[in-house]
Protein backbone atom coordinates (compact mmCIF):
# COMPACT_ATOMS: atom_id res chain seq x y z
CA UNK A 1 60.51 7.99 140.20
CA UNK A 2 59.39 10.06 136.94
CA UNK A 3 62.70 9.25 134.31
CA UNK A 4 64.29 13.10 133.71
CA UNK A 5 63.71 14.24 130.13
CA UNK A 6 67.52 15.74 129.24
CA UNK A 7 67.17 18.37 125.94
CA UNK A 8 70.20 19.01 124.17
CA UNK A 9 70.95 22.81 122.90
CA UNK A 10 73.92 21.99 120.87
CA UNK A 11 75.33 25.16 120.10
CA UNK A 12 72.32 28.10 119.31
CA UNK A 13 73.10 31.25 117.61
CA UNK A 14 75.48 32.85 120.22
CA UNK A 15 78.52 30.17 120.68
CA UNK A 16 81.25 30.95 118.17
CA UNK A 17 84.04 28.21 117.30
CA UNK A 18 86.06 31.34 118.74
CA UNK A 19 84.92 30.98 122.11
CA UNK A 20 85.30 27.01 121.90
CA UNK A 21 86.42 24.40 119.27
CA UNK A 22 83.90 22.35 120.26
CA UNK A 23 80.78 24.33 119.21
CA UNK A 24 79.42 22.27 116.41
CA UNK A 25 78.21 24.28 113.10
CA UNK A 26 77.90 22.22 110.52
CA UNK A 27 74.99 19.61 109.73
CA UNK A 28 76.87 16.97 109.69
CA UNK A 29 78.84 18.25 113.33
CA UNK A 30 75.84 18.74 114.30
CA UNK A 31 73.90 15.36 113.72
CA UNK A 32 77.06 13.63 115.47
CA UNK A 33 76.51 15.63 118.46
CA UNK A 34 73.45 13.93 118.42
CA UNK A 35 74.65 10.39 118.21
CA UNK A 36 80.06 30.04 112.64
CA UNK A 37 77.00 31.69 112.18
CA UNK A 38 73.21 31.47 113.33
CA UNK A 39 70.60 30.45 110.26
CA UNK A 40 67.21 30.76 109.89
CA UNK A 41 67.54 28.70 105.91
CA UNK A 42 64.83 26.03 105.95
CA UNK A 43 67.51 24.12 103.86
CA UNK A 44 70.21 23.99 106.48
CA UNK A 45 67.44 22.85 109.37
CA UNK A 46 66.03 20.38 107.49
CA UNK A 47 69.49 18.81 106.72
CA UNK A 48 70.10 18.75 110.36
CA UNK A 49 66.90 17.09 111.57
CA UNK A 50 66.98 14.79 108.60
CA UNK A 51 70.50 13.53 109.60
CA UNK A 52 69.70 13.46 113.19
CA UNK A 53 66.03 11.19 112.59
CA UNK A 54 68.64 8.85 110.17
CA UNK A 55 70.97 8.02 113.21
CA UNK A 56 68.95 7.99 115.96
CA UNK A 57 65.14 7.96 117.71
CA UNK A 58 65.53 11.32 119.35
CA UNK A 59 62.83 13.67 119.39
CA UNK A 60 64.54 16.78 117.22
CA UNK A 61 62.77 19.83 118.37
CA UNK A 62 64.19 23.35 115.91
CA UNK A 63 64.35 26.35 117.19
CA UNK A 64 62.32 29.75 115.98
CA UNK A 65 64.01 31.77 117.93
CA UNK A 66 64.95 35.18 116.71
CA UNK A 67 68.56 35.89 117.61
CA UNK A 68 69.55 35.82 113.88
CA UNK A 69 66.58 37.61 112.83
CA UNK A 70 63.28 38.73 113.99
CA UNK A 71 60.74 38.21 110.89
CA UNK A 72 58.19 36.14 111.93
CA UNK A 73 57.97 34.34 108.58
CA UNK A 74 61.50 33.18 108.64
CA UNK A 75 60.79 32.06 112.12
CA UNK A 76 58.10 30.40 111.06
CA UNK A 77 59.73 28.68 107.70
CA UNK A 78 61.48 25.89 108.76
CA UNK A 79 58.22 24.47 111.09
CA UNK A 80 55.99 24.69 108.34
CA UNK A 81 58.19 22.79 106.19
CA UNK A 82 59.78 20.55 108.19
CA UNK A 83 56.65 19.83 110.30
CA UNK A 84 58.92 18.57 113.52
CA UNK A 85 57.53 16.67 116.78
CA UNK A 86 58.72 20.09 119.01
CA UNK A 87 59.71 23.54 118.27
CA UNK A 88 60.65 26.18 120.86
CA UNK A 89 58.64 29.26 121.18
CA UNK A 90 59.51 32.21 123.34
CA UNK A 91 55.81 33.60 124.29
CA UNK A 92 56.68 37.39 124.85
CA UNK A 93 59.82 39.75 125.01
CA UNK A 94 62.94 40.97 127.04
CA UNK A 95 66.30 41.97 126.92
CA UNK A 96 69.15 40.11 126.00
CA UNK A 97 72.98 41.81 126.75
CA UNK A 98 73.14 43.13 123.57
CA UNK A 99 70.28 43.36 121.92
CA UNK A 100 66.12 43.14 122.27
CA UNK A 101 64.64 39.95 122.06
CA UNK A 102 61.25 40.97 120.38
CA UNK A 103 58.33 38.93 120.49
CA UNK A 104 55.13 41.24 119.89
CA UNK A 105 51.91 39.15 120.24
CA UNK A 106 51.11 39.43 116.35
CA UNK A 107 55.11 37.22 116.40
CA UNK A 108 53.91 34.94 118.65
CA UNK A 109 50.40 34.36 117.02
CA UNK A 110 52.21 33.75 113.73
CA UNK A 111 54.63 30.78 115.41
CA UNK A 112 51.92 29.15 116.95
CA UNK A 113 49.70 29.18 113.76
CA UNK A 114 52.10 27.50 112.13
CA UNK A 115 53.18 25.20 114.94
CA UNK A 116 49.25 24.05 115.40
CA UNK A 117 48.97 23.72 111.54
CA UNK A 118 52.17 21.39 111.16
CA UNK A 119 51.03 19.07 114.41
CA UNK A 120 54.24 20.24 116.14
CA UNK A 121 54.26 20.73 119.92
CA UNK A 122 55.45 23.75 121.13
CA UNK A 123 57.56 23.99 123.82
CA UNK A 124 56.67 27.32 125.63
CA UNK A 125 60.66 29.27 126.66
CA UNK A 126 59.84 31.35 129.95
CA UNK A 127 62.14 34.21 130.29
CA UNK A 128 59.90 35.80 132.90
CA UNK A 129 56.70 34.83 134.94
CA UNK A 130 54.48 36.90 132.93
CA UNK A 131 54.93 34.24 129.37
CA UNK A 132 53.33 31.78 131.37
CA UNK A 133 50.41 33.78 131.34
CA UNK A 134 50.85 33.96 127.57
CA UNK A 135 51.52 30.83 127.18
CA UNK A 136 48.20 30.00 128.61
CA UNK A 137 46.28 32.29 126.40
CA UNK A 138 47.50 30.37 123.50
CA UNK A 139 45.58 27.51 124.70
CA UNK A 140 42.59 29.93 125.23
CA UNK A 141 43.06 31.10 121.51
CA UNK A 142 42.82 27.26 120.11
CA UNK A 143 46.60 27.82 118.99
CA UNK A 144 48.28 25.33 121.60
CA UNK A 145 46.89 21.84 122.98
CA UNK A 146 47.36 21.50 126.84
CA UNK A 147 49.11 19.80 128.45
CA UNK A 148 51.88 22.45 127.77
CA UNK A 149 55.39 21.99 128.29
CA UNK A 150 57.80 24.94 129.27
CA UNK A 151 61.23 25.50 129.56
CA UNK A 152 62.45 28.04 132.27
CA UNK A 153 65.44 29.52 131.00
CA UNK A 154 67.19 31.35 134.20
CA UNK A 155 70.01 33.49 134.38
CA UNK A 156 70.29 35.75 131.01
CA UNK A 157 71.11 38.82 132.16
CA UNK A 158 68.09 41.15 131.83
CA UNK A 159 65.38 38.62 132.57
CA UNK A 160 65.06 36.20 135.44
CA UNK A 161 67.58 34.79 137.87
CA UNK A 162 69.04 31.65 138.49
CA UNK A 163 67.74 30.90 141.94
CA UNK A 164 65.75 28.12 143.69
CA UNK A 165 63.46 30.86 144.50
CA UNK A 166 62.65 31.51 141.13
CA UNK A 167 62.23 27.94 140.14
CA UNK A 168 60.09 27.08 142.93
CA UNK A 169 57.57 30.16 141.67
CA UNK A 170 57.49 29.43 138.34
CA UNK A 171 56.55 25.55 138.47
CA UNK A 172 53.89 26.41 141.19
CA UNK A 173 52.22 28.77 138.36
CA UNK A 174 51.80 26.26 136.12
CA UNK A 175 48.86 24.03 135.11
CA UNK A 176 49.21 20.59 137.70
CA UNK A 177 49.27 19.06 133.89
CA UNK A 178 52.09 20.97 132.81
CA UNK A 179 55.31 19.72 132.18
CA UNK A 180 58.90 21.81 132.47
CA UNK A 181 62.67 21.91 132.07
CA UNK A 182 64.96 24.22 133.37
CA UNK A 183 67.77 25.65 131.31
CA UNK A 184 70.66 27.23 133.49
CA UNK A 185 72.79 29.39 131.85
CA UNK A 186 76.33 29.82 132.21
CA UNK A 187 77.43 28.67 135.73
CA UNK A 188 73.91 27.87 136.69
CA UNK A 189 73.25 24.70 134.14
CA UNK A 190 74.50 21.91 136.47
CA UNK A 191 73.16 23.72 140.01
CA UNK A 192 69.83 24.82 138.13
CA UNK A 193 69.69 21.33 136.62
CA UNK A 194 70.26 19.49 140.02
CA UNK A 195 67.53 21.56 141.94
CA UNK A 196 65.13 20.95 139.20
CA UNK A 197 65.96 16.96 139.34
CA UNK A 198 65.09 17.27 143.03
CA UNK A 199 61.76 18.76 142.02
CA UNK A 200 60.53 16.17 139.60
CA UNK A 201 61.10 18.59 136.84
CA UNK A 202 63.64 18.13 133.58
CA UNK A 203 66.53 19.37 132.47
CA UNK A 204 68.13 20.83 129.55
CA UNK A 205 72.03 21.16 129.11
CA UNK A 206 74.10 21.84 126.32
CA UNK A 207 76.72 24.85 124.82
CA UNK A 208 74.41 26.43 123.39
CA UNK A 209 73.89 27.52 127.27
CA UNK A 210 77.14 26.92 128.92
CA UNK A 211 80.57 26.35 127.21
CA UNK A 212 82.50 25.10 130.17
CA UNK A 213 82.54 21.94 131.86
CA UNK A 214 84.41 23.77 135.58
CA UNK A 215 85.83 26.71 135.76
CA UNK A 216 88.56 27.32 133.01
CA UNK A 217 87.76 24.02 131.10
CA UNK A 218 85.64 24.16 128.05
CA UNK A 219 83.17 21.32 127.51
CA UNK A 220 81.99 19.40 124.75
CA UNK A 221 77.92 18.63 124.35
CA UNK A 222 78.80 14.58 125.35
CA UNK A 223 80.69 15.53 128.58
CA UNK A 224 77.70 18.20 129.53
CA UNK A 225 74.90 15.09 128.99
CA UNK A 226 77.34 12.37 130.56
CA UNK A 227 77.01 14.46 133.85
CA UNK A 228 73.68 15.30 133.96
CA UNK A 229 73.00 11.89 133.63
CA UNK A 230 75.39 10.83 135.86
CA UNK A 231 73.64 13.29 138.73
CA UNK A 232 69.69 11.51 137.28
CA UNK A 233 71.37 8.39 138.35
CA UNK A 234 72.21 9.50 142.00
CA UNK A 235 68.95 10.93 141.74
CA UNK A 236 67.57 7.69 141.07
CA UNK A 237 65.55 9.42 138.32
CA UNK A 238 66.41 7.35 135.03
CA UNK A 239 67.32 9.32 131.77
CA UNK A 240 64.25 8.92 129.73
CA UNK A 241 64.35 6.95 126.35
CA UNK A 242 63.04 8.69 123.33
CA UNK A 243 59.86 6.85 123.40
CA UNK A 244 59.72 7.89 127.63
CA UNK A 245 60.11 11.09 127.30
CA UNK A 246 57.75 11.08 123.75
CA UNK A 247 54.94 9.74 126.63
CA UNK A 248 55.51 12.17 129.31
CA UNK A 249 55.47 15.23 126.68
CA UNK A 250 52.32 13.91 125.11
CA UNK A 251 53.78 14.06 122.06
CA UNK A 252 51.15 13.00 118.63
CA UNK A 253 48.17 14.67 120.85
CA UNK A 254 48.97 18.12 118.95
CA UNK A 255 46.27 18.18 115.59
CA UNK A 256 47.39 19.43 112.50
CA UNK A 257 45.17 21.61 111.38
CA UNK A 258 46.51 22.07 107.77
């Protein structure tokens, strides 16, 4: 059996340490993970990946998300400086609860230039069918290098749902080289996260997604990974190592191009 890839979202930029004590903020809460506020300071990231590559092999993929703002420079900051193996990039827009979640083609463009110019891998975040298709174009554009990898995030109110359905639709519209993880949110990361096992896919966990463990129990990122891995096992899908799961995702194929 293919070994499941397992991504970490440690805590994001909606968890507060007022919804759970065990959200880690801080670089250094962070990096032990590993072993307040969203940011887009290049500073702060690099700190984190640089204490995270110290301790351990993991790949360290940063986020450019916009939830704590939308410039596309800023996005773009800490991937040109930090020049990391992944970064996540969200390939159109939609709604989250409480605000838009813009991503205007010029946005996207910008990412991916500087993803392809730092020899980082992008990993494509599907919040509907249609990104795929953008995704794709990327490829088209000479801004991405297939074999792609996406993450199916399922379950944010205002985009997709958290179905088997849904799962089953989006894999089949990917490229047969494609690779993809599914990120549950809420309720849905362990049922999400077991369907997707069953379908040779990967999984992503973490509070940055889901802050309890069962209902009325908040979790901590090691309990959320111990069961996931615990379910691989059943599975008889083994938790990838870092250099696994570096082979599967292709990772040093991507050119820099500057």
């Amino acid at each position: 059996m293919t070994p499941v890839i397992l991504t970490v979202a440690f805590n994001g930029s909606v968890p507060t340490r007022q919804q759970s004590p065990h959200v880690p903020l801080t670089p250094e809460e962070i990096a032990s993970d590993a072993d307040g506020r969203p940011t887009l300071d290049p500073d702060i990231f690099a700190e984190i990946h640089e204490r995270i590559s110290a301790r351990t092999d993991l790949i360290v993929q940063i986020s450019t998300g916009g939830r704590a703002g939308l410039d596309a420079d800023l996005r773009a900051e800490p991937v040109r400086r930090i020049r990391p193996e992944m970064a996540s990039l969200t390939t159109g827009s939609m709604n989250f609860p409480d605000q838009v979640y813009a991503n205007s083609f010029d946005t996207v463009t910008t990412l991916a230039q500087a993803m392809a110019a730092a020899g980082t891998k992008p990993e494509m975040e599907i919040f509907e069918a249609g990104m795929i298709d953008n995704a794709l174009a990327l490829v088209d554009a000479g801004l991405a290098t297939a074999p792609l990898h996406f993450d199916f995030v399922l379950g944010n109110r205002g985009s997709q749902p958290a179905t088997a359905r849904q799962l089953v639709h989006l894999s089949e519209s990917l490229p047969q080289s494609a690779t993809w993880t599914v990120a549950g949110l809420g309720r849905w990361q362990l049922p999400m996260g077991i369907i997707a096992m069953g379908m040779g896919g990967h999984v992503r966990v973490g509070l940055e997604d889901n802050l309890y463990y069962r209902r009325g129990e908040l979790a901590t990122n090691p309990q959320l990974v111990a069961r996931m891995s615990r379910v691989a096992a059943e599975a008889e899908r083994p938790v990838a190592t870092p250099a696994e799961a570096r082979q599967l995702l292709h990772l040093g194929t991507q050119s820099a191009c500057g």
